[in-house]
N, C-alpha and C. Protein backbone atom coordinates (compact mmCIF):
# COMPACT_ATOMS: atom_id res chain seq x y z
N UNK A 1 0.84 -1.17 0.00
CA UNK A 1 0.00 0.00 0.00
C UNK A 1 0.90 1.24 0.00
N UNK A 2 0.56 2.15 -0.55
CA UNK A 2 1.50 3.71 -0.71
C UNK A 2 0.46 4.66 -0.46
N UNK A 3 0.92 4.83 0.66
CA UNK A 3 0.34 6.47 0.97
C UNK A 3 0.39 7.59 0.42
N UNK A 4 -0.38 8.38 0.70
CA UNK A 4 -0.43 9.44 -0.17
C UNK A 4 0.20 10.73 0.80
N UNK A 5 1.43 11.08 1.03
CA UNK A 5 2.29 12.10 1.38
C UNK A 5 1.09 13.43 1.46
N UNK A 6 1.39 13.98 2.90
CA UNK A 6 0.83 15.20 3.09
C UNK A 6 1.90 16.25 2.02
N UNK A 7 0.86 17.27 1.39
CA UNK A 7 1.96 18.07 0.65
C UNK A 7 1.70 19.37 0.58
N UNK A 8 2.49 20.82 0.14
CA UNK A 8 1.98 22.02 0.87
C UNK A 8 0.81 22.78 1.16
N UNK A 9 0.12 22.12 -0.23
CA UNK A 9 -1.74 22.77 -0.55
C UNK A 9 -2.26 22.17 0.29
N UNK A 10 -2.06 20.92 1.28
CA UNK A 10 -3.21 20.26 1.63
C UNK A 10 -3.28 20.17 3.33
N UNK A 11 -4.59 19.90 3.45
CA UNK A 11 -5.08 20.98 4.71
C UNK A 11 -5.09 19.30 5.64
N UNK A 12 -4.14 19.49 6.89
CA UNK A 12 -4.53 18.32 7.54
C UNK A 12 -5.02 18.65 8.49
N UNK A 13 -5.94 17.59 9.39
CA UNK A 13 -7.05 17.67 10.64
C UNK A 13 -6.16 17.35 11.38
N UNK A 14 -4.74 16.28 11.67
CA UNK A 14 -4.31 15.77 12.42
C UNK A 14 -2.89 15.50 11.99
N UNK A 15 -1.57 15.59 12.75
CA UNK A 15 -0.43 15.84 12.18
C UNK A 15 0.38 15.26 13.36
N UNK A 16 1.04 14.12 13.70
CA UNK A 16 2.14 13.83 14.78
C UNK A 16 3.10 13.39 13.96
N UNK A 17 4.12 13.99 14.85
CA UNK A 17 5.40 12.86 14.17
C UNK A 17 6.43 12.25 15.74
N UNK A 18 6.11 11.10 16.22
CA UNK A 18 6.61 10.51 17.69
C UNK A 18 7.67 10.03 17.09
N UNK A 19 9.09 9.93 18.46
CA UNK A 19 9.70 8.66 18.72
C UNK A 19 9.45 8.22 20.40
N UNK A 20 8.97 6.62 19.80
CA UNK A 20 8.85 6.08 21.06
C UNK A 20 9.61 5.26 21.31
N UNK A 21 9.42 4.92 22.82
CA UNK A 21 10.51 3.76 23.87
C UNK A 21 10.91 2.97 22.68
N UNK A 22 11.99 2.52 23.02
CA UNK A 22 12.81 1.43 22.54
C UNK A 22 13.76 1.94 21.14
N UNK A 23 13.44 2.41 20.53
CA UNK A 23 14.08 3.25 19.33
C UNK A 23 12.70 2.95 18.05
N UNK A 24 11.46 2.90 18.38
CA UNK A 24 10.59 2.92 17.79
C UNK A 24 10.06 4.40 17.16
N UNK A 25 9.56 4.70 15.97
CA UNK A 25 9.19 5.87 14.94
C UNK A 25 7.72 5.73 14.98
N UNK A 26 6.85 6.64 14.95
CA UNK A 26 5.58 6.89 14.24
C UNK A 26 5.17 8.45 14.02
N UNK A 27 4.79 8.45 12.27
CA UNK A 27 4.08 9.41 11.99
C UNK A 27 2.79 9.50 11.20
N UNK A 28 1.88 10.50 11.89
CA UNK A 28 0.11 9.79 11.33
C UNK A 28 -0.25 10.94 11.19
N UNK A 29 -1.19 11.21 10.08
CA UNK A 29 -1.66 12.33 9.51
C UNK A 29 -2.95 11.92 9.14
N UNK A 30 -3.64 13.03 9.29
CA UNK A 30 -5.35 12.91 8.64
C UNK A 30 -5.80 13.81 7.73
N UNK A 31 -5.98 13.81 6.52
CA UNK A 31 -6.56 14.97 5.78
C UNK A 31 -8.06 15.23 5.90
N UNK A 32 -8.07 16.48 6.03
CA UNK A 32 -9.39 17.06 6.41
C UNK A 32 -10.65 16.87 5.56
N UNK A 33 -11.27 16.47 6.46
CA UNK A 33 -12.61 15.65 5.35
C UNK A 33 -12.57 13.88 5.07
N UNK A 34 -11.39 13.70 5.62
CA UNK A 34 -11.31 12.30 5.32
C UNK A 34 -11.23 11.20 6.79
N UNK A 35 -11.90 10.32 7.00
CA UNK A 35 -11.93 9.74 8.22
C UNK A 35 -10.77 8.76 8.39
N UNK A 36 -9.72 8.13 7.76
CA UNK A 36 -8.66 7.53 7.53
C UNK A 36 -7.17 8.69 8.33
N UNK A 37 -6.90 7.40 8.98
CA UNK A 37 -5.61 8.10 9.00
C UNK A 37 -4.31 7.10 8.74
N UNK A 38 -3.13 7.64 8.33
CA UNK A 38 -2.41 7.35 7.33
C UNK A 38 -1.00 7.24 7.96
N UNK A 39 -0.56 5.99 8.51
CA UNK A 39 0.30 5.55 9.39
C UNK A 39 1.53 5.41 8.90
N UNK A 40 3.08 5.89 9.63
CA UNK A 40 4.14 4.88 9.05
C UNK A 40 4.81 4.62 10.34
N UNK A 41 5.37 3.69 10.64
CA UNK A 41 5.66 3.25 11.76
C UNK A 41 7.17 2.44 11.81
N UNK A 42 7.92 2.60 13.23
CA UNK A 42 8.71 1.65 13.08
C UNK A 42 8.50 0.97 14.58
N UNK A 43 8.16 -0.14 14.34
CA UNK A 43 7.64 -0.71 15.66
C UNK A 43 8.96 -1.18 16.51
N UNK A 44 8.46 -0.41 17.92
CA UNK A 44 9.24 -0.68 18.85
C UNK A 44 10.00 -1.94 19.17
N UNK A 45 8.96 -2.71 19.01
CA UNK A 45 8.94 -4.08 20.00
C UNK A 45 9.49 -5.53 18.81
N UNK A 46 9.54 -5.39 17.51
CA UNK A 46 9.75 -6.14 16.70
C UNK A 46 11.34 -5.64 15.88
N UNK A 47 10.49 -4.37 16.09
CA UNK A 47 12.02 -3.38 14.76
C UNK A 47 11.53 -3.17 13.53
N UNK A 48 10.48 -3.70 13.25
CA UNK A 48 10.13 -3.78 11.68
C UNK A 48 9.34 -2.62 11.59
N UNK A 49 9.49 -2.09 10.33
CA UNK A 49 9.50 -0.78 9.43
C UNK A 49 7.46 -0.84 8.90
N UNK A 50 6.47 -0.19 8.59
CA UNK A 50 4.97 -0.23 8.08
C UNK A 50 4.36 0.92 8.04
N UNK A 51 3.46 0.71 7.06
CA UNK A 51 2.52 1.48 6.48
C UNK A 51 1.01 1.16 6.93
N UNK A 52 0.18 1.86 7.07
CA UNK A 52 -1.31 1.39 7.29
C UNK A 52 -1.88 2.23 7.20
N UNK A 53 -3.25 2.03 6.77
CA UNK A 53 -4.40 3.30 6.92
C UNK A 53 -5.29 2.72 8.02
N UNK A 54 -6.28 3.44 9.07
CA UNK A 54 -6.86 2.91 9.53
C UNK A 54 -7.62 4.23 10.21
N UNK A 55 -9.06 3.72 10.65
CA UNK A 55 -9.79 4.50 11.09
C UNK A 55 -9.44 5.51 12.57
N UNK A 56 -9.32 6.61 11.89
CA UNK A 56 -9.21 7.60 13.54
C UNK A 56 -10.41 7.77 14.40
N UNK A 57 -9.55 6.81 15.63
CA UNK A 57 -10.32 7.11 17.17
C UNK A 57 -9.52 6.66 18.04
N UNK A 58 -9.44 7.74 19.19
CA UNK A 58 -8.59 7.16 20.53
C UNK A 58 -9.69 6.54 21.31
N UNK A 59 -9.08 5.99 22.17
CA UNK A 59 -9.58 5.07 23.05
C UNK A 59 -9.16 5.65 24.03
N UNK A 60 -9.70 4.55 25.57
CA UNK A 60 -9.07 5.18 26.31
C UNK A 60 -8.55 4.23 27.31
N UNK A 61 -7.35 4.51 27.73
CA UNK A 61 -6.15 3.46 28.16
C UNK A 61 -5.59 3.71 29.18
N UNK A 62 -4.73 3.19 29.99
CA UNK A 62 -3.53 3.64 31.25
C UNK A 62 -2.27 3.85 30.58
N UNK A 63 -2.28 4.91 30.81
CA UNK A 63 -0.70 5.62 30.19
C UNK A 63 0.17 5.35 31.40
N UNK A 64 1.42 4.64 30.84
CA UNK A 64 2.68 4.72 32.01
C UNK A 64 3.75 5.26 31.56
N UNK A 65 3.74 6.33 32.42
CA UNK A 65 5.52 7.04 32.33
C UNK A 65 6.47 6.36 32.44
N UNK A 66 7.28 5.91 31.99
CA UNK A 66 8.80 5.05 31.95
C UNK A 66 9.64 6.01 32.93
N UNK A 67 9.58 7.09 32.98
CA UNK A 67 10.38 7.78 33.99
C UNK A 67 10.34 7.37 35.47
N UNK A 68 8.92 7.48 35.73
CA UNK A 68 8.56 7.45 36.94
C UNK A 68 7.84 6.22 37.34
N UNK A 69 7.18 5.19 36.67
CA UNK A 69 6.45 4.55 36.34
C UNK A 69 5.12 4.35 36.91
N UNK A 70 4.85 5.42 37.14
CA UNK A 70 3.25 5.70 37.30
C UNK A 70 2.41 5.74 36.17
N UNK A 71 1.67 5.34 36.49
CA UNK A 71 -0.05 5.42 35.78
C UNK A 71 -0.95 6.77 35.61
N UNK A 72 -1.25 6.95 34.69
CA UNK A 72 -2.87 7.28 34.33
C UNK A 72 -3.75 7.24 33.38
N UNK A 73 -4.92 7.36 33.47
CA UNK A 73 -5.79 7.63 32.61
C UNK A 73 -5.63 8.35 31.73
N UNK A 74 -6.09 7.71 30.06
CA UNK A 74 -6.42 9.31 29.59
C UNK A 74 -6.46 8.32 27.83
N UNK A 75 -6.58 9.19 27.10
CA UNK A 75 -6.95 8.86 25.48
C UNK A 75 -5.55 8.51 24.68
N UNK A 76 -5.23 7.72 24.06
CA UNK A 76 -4.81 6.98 23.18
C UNK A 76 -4.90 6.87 21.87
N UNK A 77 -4.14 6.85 20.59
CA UNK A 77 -4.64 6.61 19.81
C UNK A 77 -4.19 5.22 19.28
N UNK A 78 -4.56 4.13 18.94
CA UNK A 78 -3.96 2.87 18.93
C UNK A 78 -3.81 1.75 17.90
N UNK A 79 -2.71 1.41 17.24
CA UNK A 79 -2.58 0.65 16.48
C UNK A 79 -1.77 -0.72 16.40
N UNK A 80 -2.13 -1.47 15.47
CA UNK A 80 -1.51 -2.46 15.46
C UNK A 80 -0.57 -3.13 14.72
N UNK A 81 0.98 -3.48 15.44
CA UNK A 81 2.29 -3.66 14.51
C UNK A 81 1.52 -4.32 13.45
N UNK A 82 1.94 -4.70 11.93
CA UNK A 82 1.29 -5.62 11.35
C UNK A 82 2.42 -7.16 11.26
N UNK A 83 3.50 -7.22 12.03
CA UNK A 83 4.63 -8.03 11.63
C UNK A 83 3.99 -8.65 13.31
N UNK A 84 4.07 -8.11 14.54
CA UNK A 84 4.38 -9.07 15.60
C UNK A 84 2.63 -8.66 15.69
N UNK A 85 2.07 -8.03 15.90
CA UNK A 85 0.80 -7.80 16.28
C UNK A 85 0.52 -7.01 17.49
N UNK A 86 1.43 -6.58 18.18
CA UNK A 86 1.44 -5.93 19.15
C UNK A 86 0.56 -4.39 19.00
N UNK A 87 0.24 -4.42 20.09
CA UNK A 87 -0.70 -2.41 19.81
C UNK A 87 0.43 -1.39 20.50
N UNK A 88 0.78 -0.51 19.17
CA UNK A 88 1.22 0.63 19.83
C UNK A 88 0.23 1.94 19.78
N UNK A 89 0.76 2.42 21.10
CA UNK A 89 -0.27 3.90 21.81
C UNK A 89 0.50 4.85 21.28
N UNK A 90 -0.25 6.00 20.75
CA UNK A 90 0.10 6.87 20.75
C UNK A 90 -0.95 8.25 22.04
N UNK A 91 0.07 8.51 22.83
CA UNK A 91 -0.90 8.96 24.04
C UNK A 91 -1.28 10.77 23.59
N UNK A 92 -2.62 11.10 23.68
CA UNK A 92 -3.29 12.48 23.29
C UNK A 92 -2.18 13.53 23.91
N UNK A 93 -1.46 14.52 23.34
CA UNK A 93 -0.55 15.54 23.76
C UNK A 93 -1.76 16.61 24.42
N UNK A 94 -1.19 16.93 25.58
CA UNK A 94 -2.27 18.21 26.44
C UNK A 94 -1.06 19.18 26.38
N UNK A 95 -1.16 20.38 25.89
CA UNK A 95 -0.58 21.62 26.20
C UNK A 95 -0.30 21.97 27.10
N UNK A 96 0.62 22.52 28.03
CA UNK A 96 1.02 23.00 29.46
C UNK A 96 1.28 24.47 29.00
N UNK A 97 1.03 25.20 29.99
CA UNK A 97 1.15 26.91 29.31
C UNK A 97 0.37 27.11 30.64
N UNK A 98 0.15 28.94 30.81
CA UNK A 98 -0.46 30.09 31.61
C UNK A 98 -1.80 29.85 31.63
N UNK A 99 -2.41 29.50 32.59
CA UNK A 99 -3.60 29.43 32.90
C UNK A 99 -4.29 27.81 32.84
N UNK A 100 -3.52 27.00 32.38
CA UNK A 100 -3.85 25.66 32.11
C UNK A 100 -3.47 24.72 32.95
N UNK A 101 -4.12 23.60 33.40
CA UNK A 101 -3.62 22.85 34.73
C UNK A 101 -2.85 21.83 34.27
N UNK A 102 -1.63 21.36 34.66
CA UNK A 102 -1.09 20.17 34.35
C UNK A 102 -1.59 19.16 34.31
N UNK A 103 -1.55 18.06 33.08
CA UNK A 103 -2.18 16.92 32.91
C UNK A 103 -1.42 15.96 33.67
């Protein structure tokens, strides 16, 4: 499958680009108007390199800090390696700034 590259004219709803634990990559984009979102990944837990489209919705999961290793609640967005099968999270970013309470 080949994705179709966000490019300068085009208007996206949704835009991350993560690195997660382990030396794992993900970047997912949504173009506006379109309910698909458009995955490339390098999965943590296997190593192996993917592509996927799949429907945008977070869920909602226990996030654990590796720092500290506490828990919490909160929204997710979640997919699945396609080589080991494992689900990687991508956890909802909250803004910290003046007037806003820490998540």
């Amino acid at each position: 499958m080949v994705l179709r590259k966000p490019g300068a004219n085009d208007k996206l709803a949704y835009f991350t680009r993560r690195a997660l634990p382990n030396g794992g990559k993900a970047t997912v984009w949504r173009f506006e108007g379109e309910e698909l979102a458009n995955i490339e990944y390098s999965c943590p837990f296997c190593k192996n390199s993917g592509e996927k489209q799949q429907a945008f919705a977070r869920v909602a999961a226990r996030i654990v800090n590796e720092k500290t290793g506490k828990s919490k609640k909160g929204e997710v967005f979640r997919f699945q390696c396609d080589s080991c099968g494992k689900d990687i999270d991508l956890p909802k970013w909250v803004k910290k700034g003046p007037g806003r309470k820490a998540a």
